[in-house]
N, C-alpha and C. Protein backbone atom coordinates (compact mmCIF):
# COMPACT_ATOMS: atom_id res chain seq x y z
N UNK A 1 86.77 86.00 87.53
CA UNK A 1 87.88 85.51 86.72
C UNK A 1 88.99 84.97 87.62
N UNK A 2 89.74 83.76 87.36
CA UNK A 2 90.87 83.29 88.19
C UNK A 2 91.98 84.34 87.58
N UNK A 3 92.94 84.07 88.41
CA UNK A 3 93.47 84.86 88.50
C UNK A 3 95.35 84.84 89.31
N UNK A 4 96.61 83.71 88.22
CA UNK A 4 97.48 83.42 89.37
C UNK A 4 97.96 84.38 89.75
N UNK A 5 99.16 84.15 90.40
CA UNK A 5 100.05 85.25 90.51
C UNK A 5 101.52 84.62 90.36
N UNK A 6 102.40 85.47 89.96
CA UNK A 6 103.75 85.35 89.54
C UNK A 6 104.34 85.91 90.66
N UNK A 7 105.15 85.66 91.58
CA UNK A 7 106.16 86.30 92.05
C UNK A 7 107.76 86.19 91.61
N UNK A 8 107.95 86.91 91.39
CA UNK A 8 109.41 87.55 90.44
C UNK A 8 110.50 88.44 90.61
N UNK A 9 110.85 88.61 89.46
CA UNK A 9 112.03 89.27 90.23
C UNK A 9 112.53 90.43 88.62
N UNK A 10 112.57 91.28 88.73
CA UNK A 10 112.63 91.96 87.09
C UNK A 10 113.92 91.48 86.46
N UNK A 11 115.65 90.87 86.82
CA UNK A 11 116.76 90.38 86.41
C UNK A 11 116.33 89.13 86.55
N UNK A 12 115.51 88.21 87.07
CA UNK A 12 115.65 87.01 86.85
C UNK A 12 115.07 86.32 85.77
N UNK A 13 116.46 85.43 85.06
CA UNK A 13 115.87 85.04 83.68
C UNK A 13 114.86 83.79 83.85
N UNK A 14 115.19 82.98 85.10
CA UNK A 14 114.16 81.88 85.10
C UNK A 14 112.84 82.41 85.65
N UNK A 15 112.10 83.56 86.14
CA UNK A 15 111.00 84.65 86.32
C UNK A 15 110.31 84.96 84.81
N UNK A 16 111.31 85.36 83.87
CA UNK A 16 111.53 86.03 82.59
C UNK A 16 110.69 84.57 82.01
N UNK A 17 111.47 83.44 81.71
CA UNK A 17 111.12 81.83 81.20
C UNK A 17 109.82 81.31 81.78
N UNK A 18 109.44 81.32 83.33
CA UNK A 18 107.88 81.19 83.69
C UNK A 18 107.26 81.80 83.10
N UNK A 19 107.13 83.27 83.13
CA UNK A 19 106.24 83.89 82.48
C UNK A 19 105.87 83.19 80.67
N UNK A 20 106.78 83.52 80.36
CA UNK A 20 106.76 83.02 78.87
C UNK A 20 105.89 81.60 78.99
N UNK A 21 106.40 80.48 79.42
CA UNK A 21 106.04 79.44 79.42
C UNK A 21 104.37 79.28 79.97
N UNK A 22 103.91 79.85 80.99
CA UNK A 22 102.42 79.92 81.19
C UNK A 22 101.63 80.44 80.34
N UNK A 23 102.30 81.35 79.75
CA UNK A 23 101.05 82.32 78.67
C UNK A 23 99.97 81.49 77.85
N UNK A 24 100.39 80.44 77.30
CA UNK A 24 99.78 79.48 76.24
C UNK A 24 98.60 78.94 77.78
N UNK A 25 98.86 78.73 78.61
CA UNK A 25 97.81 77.97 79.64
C UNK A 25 96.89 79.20 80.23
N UNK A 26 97.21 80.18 80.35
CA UNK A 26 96.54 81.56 80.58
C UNK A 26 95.71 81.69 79.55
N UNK A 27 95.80 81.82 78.24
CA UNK A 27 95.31 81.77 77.33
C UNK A 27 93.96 80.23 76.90
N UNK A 28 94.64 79.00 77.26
CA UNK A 28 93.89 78.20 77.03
C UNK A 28 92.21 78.52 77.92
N UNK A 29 93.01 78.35 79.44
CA UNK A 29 92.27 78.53 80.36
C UNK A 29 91.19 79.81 80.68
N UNK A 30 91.29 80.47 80.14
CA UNK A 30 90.86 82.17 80.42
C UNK A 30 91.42 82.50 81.91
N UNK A 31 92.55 82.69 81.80
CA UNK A 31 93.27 82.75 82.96
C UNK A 31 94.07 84.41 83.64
N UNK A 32 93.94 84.97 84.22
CA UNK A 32 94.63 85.99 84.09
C UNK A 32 96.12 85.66 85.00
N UNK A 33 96.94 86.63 85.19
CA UNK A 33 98.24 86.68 85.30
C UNK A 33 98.72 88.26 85.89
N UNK A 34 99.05 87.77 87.58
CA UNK A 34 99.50 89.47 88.15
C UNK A 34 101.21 88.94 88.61
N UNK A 35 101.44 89.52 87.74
CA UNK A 35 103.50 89.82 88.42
C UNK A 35 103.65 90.50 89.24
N UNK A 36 103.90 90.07 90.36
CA UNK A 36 104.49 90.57 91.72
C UNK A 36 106.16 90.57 91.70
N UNK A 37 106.60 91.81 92.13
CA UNK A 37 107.84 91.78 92.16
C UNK A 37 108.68 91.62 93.79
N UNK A 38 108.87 90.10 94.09
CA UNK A 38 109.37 90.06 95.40
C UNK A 38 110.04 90.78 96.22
N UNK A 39 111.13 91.88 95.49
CA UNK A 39 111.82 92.68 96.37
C UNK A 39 110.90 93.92 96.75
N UNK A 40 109.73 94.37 96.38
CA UNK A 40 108.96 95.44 96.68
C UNK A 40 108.66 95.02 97.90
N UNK A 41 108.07 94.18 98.57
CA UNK A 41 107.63 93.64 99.38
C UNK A 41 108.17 92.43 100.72
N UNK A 42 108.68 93.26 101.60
CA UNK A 42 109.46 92.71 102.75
C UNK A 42 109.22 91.05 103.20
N UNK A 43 107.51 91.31 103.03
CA UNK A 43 107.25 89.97 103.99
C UNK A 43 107.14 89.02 102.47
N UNK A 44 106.91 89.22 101.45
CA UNK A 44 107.00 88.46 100.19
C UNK A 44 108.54 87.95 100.10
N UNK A 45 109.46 88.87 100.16
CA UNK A 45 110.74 88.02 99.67
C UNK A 45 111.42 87.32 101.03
N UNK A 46 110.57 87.65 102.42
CA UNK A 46 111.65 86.93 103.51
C UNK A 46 110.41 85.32 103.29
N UNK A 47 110.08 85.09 102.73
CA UNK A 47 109.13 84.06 102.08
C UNK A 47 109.45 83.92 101.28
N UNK A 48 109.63 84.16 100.07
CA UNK A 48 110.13 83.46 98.56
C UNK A 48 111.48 83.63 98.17
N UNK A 49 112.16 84.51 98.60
CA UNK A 49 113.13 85.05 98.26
C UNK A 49 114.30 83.88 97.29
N UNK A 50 114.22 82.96 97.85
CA UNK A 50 115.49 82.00 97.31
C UNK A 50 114.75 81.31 96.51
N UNK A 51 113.48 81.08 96.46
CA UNK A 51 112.62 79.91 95.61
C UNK A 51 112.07 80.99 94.13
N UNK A 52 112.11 82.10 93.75
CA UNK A 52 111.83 82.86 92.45
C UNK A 52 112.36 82.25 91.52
N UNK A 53 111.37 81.93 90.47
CA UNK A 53 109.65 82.31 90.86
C UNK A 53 109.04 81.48 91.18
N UNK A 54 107.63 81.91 91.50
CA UNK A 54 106.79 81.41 92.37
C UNK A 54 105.51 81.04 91.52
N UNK A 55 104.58 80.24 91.30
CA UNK A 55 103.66 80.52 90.34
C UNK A 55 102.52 80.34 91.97
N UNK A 56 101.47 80.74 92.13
CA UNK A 56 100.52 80.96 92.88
C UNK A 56 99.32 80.90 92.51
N UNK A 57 97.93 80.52 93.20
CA UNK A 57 96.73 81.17 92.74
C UNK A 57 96.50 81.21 94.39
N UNK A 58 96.14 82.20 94.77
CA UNK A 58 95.61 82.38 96.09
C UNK A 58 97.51 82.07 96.71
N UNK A 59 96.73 81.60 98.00
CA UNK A 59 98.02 80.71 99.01
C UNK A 59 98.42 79.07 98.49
N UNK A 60 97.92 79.23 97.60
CA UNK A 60 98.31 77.61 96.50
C UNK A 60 99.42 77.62 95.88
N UNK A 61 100.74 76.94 96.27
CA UNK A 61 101.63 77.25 95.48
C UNK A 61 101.56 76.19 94.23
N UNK A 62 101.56 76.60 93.68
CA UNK A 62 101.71 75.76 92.04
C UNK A 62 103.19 75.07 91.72
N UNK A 63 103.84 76.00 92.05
CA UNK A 63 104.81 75.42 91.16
C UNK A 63 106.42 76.43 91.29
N UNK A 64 107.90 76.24 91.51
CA UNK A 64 108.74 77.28 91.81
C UNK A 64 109.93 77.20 91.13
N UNK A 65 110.51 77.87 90.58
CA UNK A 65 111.78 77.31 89.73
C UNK A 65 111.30 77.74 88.03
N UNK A 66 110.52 76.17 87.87
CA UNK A 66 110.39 76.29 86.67
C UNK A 66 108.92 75.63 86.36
N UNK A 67 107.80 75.91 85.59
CA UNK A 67 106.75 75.83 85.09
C UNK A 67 106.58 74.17 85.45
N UNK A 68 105.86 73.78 86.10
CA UNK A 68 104.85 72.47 86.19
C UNK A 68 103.64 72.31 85.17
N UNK A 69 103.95 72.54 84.01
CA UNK A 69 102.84 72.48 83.03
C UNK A 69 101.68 71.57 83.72
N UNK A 70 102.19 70.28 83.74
CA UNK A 70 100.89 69.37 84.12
C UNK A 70 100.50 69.17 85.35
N UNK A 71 101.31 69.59 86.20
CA UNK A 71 100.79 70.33 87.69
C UNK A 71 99.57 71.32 87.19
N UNK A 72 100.34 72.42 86.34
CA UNK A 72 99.32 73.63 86.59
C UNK A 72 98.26 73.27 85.61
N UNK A 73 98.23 72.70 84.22
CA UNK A 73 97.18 72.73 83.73
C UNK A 73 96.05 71.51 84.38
N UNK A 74 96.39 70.38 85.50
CA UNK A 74 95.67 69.48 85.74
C UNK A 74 94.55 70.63 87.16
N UNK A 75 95.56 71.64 87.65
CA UNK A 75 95.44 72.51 88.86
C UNK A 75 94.20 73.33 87.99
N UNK A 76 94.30 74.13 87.16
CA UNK A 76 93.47 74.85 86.34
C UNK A 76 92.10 73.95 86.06
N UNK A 77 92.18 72.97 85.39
CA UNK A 77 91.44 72.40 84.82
C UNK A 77 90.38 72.02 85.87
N UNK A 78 90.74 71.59 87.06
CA UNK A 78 89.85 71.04 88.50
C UNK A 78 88.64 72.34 88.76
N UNK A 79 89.70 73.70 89.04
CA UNK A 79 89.27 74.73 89.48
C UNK A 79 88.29 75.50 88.56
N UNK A 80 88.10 74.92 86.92
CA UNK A 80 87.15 76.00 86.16
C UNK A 80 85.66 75.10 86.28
């Protein structure tokens, strides 16, 4: 199963708005979805820290800020 990853932040509302906004492409795609929370993790936030969130699959960054729908669903679509 693919599988992105979210890196996030639990107060951040634009973290809060990615999430929301991918679900419908998770869903299309049979996609799963792991939330990583950047401050748990030292070498994650001296790396993302200012760019949350992060959308990921592997070391692929997708997309940061805010949802690339047609980035990610053209990204999805290659990879199934």
């Amino acid at each position: 199963m693919v599988e992105l990853t979210l890196i996030s932040r639990g107060y951040c509302h634009l973290c809060h708005d990615m999430e929301a906004a991918v679900r419908p492409l998770l869903e299309e795609f049979s996609v799963g979805l792991k939330v990583v929370d950047v401050d748990a993790d030292p070498l994650l936030e001296a790396r993302y820290d200012e760019l949350v969130p992060v959308l990921l699959h592997g070391e692929t960054e997708l997309c940061h800020y805010f949802l690339d729908e047609a980035k990610t669903r053209e990204y999805l679509a290659r990879i199934r």
